[in-house]
C-alpha atoms as a PDB file:
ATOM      1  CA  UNK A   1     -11.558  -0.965  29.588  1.00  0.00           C
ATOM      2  CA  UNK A   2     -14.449  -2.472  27.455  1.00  0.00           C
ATOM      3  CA  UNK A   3     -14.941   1.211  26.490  1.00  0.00           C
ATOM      4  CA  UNK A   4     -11.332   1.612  25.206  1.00  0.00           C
ATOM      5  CA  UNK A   5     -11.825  -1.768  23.439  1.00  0.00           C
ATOM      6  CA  UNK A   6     -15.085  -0.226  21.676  1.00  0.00           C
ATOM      7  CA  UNK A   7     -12.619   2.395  20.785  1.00  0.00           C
ATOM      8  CA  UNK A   8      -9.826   1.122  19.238  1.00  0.00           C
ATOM      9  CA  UNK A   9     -12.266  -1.851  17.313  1.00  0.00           C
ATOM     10  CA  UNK A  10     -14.189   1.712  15.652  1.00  0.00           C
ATOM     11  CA  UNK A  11     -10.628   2.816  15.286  1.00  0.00           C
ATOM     12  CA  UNK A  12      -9.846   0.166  13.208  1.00  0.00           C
ATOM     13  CA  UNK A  13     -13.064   0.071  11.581  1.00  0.00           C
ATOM     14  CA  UNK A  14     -13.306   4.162  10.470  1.00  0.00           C
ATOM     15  CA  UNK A  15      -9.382   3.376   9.107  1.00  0.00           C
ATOM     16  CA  UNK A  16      -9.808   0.452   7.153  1.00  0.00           C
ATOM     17  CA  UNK A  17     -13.295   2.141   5.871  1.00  0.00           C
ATOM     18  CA  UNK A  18     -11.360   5.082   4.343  1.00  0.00           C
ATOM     19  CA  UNK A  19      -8.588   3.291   2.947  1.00  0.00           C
ATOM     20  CA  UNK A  20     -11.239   1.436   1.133  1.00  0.00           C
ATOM     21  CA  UNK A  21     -12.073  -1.985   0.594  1.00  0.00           C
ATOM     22  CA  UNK A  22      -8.689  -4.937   0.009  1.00  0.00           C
ATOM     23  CA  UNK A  23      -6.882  -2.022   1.882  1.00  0.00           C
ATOM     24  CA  UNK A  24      -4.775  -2.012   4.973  1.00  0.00           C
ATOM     25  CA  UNK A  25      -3.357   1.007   6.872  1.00  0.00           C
ATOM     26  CA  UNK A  26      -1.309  -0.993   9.231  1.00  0.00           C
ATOM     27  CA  UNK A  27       2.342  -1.533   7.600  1.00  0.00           C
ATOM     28  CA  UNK A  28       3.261  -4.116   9.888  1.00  0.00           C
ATOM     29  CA  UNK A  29       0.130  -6.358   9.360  1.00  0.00           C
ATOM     30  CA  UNK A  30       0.564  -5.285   5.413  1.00  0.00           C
ATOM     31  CA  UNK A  31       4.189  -7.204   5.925  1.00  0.00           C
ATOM     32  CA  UNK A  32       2.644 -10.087   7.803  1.00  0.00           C
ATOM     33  CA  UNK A  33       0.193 -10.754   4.914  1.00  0.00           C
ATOM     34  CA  UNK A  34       2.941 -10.299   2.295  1.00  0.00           C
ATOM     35  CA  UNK A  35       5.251 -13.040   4.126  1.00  0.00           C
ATOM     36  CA  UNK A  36       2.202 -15.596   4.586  1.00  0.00           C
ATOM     37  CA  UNK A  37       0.733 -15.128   1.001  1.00  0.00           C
ATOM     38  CA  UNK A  38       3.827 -14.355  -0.662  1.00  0.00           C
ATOM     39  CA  UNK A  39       2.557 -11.546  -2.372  1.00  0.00           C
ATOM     40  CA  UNK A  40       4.905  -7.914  -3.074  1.00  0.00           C
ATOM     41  CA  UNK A  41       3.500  -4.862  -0.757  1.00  0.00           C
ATOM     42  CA  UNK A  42       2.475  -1.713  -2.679  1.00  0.00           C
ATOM     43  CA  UNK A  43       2.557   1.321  -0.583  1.00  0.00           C
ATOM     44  CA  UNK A  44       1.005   4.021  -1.951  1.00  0.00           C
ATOM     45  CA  UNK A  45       1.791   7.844  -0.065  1.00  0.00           C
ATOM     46  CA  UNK A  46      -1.577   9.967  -0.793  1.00  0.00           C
ATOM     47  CA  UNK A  47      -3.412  13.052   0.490  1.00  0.00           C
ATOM     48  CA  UNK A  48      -6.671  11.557  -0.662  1.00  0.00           C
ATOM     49  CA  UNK A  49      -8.880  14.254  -0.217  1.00  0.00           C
ATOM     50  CA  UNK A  50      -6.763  17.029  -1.610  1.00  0.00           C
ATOM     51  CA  UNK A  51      -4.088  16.152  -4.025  1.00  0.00           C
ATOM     52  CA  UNK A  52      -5.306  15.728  -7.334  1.00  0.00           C
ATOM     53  CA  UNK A  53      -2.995  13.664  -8.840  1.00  0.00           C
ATOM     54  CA  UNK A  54      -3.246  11.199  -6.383  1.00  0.00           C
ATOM     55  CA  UNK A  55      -7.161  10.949  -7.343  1.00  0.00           C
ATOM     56  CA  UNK A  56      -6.591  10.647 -11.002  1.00  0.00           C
ATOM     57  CA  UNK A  57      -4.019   8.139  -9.880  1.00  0.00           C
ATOM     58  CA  UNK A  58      -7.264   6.140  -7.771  1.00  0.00           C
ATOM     59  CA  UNK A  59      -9.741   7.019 -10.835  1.00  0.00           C
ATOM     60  CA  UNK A  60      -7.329   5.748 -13.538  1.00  0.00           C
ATOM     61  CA  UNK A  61      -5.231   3.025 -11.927  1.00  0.00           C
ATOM     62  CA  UNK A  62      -6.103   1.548  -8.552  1.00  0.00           C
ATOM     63  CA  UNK A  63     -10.098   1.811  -8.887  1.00  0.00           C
ATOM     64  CA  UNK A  64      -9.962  -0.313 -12.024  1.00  0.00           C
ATOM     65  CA  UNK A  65     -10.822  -3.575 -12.606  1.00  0.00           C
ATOM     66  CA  UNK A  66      -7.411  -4.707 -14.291  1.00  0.00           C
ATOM     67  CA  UNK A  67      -5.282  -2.931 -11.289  1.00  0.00           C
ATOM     68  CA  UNK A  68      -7.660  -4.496  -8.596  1.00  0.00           C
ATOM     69  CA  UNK A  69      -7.735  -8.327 -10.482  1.00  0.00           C
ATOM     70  CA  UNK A  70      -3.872  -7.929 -10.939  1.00  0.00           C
ATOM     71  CA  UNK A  71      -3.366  -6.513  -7.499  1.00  0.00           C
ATOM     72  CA  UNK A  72      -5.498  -9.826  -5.752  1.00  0.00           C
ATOM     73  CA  UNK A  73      -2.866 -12.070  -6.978  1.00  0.00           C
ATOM     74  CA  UNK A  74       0.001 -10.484  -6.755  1.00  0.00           C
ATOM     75  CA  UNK A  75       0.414  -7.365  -4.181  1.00  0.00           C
ATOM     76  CA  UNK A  76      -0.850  -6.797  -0.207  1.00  0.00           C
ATOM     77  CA  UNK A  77      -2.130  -2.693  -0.465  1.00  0.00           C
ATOM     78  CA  UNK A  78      -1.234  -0.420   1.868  1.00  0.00           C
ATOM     79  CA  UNK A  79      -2.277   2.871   1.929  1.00  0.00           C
ATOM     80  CA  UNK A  80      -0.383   5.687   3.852  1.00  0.00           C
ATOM     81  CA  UNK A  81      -2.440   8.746   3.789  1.00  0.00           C
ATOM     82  CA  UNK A  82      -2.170  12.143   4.314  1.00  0.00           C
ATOM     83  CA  UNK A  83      -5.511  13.784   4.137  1.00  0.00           C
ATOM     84  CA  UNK A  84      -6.757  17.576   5.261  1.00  0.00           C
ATOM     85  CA  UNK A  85     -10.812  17.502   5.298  1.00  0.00           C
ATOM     86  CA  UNK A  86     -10.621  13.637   6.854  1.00  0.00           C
ATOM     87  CA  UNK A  87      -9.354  13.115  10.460  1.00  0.00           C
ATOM     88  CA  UNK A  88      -6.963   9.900  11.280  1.00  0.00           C
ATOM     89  CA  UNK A  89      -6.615   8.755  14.414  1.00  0.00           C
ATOM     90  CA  UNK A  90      -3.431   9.972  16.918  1.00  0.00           C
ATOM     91  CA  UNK A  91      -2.003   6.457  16.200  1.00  0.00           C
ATOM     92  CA  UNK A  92      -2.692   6.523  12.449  1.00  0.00           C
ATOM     93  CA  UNK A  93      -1.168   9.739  11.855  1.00  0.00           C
ATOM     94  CA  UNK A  94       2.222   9.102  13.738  1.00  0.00           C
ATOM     95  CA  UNK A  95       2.700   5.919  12.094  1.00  0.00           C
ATOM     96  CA  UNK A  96       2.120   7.555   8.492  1.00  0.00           C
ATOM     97  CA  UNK A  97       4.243  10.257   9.761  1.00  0.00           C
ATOM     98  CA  UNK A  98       6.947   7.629  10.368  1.00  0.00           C
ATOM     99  CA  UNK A  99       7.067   5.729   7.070  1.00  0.00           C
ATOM    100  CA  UNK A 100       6.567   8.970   5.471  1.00  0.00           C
ATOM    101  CA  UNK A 101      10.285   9.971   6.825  1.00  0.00           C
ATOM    102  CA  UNK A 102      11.610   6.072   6.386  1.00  0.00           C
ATOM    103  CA  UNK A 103      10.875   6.012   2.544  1.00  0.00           C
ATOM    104  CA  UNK A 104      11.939   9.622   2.250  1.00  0.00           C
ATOM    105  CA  UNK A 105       9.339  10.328   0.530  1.00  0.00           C
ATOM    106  CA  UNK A 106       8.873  14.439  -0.598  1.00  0.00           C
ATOM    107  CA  UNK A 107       5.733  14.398  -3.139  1.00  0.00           C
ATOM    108  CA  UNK A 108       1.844  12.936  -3.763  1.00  0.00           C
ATOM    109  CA  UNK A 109       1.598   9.944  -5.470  1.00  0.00           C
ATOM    110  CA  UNK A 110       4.302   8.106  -4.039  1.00  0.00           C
ATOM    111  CA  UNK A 111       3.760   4.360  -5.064  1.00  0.00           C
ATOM    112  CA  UNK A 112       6.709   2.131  -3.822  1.00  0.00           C
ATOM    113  CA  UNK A 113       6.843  -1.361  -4.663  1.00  0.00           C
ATOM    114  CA  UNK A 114       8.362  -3.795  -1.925  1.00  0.00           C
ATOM    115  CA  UNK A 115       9.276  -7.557  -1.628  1.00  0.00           C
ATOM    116  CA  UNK A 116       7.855  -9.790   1.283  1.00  0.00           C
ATOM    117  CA  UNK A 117      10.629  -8.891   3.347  1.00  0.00           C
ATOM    118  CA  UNK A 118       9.914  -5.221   2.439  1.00  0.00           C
ATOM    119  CA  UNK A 119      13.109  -4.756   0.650  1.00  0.00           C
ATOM    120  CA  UNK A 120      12.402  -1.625  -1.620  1.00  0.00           C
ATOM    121  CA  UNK A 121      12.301  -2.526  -5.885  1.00  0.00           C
ATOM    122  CA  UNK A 122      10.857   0.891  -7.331  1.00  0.00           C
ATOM    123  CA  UNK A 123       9.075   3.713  -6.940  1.00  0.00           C
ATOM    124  CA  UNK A 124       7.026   6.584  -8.877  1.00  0.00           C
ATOM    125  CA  UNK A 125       6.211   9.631  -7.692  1.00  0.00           C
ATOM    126  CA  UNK A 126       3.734  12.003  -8.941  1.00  0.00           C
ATOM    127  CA  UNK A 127       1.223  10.417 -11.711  1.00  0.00           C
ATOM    128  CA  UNK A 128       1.967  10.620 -15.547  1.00  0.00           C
ATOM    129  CA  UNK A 129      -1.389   9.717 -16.758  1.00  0.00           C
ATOM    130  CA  UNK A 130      -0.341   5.653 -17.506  1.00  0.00           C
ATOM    131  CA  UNK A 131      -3.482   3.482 -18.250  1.00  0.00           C
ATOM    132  CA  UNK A 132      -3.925   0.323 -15.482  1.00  0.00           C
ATOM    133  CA  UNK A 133      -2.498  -1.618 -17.861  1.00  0.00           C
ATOM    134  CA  UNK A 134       0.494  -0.030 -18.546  1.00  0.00           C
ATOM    135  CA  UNK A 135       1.207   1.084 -14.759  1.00  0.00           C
ATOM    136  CA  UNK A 136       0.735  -3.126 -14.025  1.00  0.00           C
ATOM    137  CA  UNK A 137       3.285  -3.803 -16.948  1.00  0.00           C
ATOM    138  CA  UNK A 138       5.662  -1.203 -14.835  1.00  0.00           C
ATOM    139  CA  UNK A 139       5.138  -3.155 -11.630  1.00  0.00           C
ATOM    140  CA  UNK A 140       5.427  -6.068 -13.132  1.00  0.00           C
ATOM    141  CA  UNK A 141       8.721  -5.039 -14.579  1.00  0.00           C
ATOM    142  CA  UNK A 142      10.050  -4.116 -11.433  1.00  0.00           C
ATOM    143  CA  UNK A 143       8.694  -7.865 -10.183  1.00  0.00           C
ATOM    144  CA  UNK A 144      10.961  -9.575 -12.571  1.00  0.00           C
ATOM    145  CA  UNK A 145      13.525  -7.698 -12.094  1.00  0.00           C
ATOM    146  CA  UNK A 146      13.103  -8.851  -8.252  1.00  0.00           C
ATOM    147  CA  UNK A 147      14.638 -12.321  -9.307  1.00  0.00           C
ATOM    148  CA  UNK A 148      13.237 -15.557  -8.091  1.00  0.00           C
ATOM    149  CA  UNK A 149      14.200 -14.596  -4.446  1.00  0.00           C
ATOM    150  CA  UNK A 150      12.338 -11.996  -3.884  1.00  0.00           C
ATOM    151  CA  UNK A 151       9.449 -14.026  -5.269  1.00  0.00           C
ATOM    152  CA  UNK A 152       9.549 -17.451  -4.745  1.00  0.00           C
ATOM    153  CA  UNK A 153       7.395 -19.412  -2.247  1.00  0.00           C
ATOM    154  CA  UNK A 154       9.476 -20.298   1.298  1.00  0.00           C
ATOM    155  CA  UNK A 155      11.483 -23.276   1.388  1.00  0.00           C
ATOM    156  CA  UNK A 156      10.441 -25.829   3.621  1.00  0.00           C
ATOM    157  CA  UNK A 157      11.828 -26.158   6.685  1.00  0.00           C
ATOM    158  CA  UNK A 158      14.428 -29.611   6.937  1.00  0.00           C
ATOM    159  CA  UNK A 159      13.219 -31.207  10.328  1.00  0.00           C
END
């Protein structure tokens, strides 16, 4: 047992290590964060050590400082990944496998924007080349569009 625990805790560790750092792999602690620090979730579908538009889409966008400073404030990250030279865990792999089928998704990038209560509001697939700036100004679009529901704090419960 305390060997299984060593396991799963290096699991974790090895996961959330190649996701990289403000990362989560796990969608259903990614919607738990979301909910508590009302934030949007952006899920981003990658093969991270092959597909080359999902790099430029890392190098350009989500490695920059104006993604990462808007991305603190506003959106949980959750990365789904896909990857041939890296191995993912049993676990890992099944549970990508299973969002990868409930978002439909068919091509690398796939960034899909979701509410706290992981109701879809957008999606891009692919990578056109957009600066941080204007790929923020596209999220942030799809934010407004949201309406104050999808954004505003929870109302306090009448006791």
């Amino acid at each position: 047992m305390k060997h299984l625990i060593k396991f799963a805790f290096l699991a974790a560790v090895v996961a959330t290590l190649h996701a990289g750092a403000g990362w989560l792999t796990d969608p259903v602690e990614a919607s738990k964060k979301a909910r508590a620090e009302n934030k949007f979730v952006f899920v981003e579908f990658t093969g991270s050590d092959w597909c080359p538009p999902c790099k430029k889409l890392k190098a350009n966008v989500l490695d920059t400082p104006a993604f990462e400073e808007f991305a603190k404030k506003k959106l949980v990250l959750l990365e789904v990944d896909f990857p041939k030279r890296t191995e993912l865990s049993a676990e890992q792999k099944a549970e990508n496998a299973k969002l990868k089928a409930r978002f439909r998704v068919t091509g690398y990038p796939t960034v899909i924007l979701l509410d706290k209560n992981s109701r879809e509001l957008g999606r891009m697939v692919g990578f056109s080349g957009d600066s941080a700036e204007t790929y923020v100004q596209k999220l942030e679009g799809w934010m407004a569009q949201a309406g104050p529901v999808a954004s505003a704090a929870p109302a306090p419960s009448a006791k």
